[in-house]
C-alpha atoms as a PDB file:
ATOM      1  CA  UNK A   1       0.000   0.000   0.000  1.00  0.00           C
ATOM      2  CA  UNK A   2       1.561   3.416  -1.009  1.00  0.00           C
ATOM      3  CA  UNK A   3      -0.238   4.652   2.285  1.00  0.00           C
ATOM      4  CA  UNK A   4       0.963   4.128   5.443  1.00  0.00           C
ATOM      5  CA  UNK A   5      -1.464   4.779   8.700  1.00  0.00           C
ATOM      6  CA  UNK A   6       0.423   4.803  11.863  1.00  0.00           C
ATOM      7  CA  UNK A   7      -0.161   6.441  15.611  1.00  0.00           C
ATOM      8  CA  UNK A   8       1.811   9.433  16.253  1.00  0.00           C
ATOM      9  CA  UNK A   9       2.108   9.183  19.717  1.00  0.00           C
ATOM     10  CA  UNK A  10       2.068   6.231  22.351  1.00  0.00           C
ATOM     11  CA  UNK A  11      -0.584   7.883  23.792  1.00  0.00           C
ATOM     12  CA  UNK A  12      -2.975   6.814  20.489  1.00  0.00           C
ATOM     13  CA  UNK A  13      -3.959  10.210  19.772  1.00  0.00           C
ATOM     14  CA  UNK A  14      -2.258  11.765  16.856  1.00  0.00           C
ATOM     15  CA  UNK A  15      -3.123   9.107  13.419  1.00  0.00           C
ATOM     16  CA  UNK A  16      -0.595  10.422  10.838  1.00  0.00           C
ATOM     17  CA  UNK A  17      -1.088   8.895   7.218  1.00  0.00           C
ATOM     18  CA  UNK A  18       1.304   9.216   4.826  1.00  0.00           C
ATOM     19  CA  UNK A  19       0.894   9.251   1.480  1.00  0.00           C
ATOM     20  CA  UNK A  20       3.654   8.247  -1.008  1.00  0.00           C
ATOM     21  CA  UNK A  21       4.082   8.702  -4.502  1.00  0.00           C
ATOM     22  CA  UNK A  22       1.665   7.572  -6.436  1.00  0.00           C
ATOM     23  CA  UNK A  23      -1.367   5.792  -4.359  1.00  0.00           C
ATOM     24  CA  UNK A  24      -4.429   4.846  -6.067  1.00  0.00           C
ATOM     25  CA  UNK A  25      -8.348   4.798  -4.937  1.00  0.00           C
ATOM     26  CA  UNK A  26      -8.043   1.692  -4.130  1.00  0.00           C
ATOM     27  CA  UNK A  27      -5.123   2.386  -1.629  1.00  0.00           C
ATOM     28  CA  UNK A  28      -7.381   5.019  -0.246  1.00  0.00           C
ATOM     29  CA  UNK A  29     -10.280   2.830   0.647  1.00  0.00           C
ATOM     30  CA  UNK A  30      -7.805   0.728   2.496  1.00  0.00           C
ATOM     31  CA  UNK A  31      -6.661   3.936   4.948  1.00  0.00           C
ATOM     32  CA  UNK A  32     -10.245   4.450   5.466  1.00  0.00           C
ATOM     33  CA  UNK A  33     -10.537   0.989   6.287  1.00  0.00           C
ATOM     34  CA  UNK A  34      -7.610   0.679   8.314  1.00  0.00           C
ATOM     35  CA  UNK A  35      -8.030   4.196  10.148  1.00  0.00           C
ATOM     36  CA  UNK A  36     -11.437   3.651  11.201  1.00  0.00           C
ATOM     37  CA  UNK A  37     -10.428   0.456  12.820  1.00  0.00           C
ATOM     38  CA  UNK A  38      -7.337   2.151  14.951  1.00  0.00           C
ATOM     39  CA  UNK A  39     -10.212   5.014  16.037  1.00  0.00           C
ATOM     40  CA  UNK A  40     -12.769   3.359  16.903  1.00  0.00           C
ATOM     41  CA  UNK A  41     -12.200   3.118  20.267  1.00  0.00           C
ATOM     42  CA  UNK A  42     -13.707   6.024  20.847  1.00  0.00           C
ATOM     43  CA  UNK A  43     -11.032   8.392  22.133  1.00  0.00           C
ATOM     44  CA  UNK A  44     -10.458  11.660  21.076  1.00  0.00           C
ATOM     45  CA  UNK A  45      -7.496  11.958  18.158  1.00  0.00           C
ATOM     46  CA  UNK A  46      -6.317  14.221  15.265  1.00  0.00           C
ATOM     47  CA  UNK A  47      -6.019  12.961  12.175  1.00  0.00           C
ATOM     48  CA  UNK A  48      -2.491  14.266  10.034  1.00  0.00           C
ATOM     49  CA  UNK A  49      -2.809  13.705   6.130  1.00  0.00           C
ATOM     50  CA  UNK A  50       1.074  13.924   5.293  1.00  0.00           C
ATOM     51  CA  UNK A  51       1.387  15.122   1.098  1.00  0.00           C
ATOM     52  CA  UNK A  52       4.423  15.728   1.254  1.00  0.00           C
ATOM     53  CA  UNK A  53       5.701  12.330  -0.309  1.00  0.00           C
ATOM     54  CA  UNK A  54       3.251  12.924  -2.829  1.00  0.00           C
ATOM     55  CA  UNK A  55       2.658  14.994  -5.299  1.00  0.00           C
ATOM     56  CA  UNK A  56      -0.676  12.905  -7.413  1.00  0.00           C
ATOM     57  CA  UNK A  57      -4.131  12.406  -6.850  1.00  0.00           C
ATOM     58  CA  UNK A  58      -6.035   9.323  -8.201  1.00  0.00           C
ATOM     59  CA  UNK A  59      -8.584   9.660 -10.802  1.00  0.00           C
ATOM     60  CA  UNK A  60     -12.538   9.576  -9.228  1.00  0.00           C
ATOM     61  CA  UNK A  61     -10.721  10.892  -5.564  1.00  0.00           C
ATOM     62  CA  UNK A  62     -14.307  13.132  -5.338  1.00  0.00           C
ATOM     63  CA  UNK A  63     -16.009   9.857  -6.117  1.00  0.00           C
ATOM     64  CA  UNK A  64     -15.190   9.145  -2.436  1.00  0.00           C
ATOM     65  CA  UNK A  65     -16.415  12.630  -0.585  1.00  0.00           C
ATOM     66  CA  UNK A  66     -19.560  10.755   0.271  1.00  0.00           C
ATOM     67  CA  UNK A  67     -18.240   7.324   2.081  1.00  0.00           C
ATOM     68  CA  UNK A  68     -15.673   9.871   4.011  1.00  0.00           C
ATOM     69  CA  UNK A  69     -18.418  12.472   5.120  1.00  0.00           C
ATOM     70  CA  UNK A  70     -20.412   9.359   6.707  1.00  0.00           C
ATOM     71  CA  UNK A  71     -17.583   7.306   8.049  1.00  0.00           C
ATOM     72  CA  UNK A  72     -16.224  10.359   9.678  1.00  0.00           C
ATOM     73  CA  UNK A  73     -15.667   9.251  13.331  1.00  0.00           C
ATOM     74  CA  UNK A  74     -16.700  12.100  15.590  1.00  0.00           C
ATOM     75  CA  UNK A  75     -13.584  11.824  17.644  1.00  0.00           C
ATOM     76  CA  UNK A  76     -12.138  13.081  15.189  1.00  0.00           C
ATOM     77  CA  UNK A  77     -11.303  16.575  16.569  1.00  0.00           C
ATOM     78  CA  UNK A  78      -9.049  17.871  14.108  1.00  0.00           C
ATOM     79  CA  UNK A  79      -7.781  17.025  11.190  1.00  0.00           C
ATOM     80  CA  UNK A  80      -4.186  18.683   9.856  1.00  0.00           C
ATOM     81  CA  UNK A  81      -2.944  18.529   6.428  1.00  0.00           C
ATOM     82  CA  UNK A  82       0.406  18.523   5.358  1.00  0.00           C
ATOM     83  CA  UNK A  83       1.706  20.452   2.067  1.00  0.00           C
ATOM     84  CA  UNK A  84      -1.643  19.268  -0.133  1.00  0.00           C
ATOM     85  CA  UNK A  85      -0.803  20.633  -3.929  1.00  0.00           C
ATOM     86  CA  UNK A  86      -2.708  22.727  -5.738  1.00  0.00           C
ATOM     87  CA  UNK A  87      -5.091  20.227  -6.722  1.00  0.00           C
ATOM     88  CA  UNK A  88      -5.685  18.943  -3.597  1.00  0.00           C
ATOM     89  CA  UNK A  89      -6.540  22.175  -2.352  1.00  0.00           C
ATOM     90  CA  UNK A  90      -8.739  22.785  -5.003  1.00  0.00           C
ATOM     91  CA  UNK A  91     -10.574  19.613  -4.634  1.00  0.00           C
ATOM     92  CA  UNK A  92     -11.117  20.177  -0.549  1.00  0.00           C
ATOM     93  CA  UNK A  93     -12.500  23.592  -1.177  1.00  0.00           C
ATOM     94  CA  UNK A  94     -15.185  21.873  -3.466  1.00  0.00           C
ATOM     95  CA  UNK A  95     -15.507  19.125  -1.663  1.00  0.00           C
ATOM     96  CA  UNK A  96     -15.925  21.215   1.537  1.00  0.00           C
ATOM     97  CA  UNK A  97     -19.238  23.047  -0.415  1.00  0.00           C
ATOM     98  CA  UNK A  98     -20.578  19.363  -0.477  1.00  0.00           C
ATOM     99  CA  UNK A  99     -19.832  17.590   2.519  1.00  0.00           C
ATOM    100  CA  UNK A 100     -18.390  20.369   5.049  1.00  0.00           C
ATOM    101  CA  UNK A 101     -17.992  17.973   7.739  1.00  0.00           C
ATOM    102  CA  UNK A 102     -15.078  16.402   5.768  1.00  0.00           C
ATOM    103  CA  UNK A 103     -12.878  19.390   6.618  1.00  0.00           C
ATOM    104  CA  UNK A 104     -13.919  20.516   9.606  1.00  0.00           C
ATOM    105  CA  UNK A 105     -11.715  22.130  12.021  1.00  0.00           C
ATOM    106  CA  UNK A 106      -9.165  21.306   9.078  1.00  0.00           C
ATOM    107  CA  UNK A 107      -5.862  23.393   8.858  1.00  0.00           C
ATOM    108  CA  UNK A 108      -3.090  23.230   6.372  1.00  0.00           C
ATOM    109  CA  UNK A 109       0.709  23.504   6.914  1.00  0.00           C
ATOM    110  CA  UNK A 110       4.014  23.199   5.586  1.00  0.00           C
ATOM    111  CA  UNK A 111       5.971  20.618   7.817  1.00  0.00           C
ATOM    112  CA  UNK A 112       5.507  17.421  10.077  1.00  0.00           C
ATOM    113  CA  UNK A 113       6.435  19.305  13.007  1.00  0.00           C
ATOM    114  CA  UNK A 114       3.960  21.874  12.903  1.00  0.00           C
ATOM    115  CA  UNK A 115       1.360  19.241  12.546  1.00  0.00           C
ATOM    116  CA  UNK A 116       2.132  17.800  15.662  1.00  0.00           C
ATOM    117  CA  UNK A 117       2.515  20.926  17.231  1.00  0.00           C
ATOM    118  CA  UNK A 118      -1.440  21.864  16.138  1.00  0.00           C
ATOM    119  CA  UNK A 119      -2.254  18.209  16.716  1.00  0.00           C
ATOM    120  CA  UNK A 120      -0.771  18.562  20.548  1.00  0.00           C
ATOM    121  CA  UNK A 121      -1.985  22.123  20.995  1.00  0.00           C
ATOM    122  CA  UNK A 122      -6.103  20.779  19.899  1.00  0.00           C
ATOM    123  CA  UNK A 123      -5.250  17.971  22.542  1.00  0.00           C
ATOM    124  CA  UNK A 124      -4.616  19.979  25.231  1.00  0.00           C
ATOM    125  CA  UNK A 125      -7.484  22.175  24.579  1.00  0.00           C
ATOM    126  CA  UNK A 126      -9.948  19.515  24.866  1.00  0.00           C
ATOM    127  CA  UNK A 127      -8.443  18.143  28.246  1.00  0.00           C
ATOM    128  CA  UNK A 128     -10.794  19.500  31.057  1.00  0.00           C
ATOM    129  CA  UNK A 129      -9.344  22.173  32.992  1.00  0.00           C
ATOM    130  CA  UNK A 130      -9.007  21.742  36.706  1.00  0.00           C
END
């Protein structure tokens, strides 16, 4: 699979995918798969969709908006991504007209590390305050 869903953190609360090079639909279907069965716990995580290994998008990608607007898990607080193209960002500011649950308390940066610095920061404001 050219995309690779692994936790972050020990803790289980920051998923990062990685895409690489090319990946196909069919590679997509398996992340959703395979993310919704590392969330479904039912804690509270941010989701990090890395680009920056990848530079394509797979033909029929908006084919998909619907299956991702219903499967998305609402512990999902945040969701981060990582140096999308200019396609990419094209496609999530139509897609986001659709189905604006998708991106949701989305953001976009440059690097890994600012990802996880969001991802940590949106953590720590959901912990209750004493």
């Amino acid at each position: 699979m050219t995309i690779d869903v692994t936790w972050y953190d020990e803790d289980q609360t920051i998923l990062h995918i990685q895409y690489h090079s090319q990946w196909t639909l069919e590679d997509f279907h398996q992340m959703l798969d395979q993310s919704h069965r590392m969330t479904d716990n039912g804690r509270s995580f941010v989701a990090i969709g890395d680009f920056s290994q990848s530079s394509m998008l797979p033909n029929s990608l908006l084919s998909t908006s619907r299956r991702i607007e219903q499967s998305t898990p609402p512990n999902r607080l945040m969701l981060i991504l990582i140096q999308p193209n200019m396609l990419m960002q094209t496609l999530i500011r139509t897609v986001s007209k659709i189905y604006p649950k998708i991106f949701d308390n989305a953001q976009t940066v440059s690097t890994l590390d600012e990802a996880v610095a969001a991802a940590q920061k949106c953590l720590q404001d959901q912990k209750p305050q004493p």
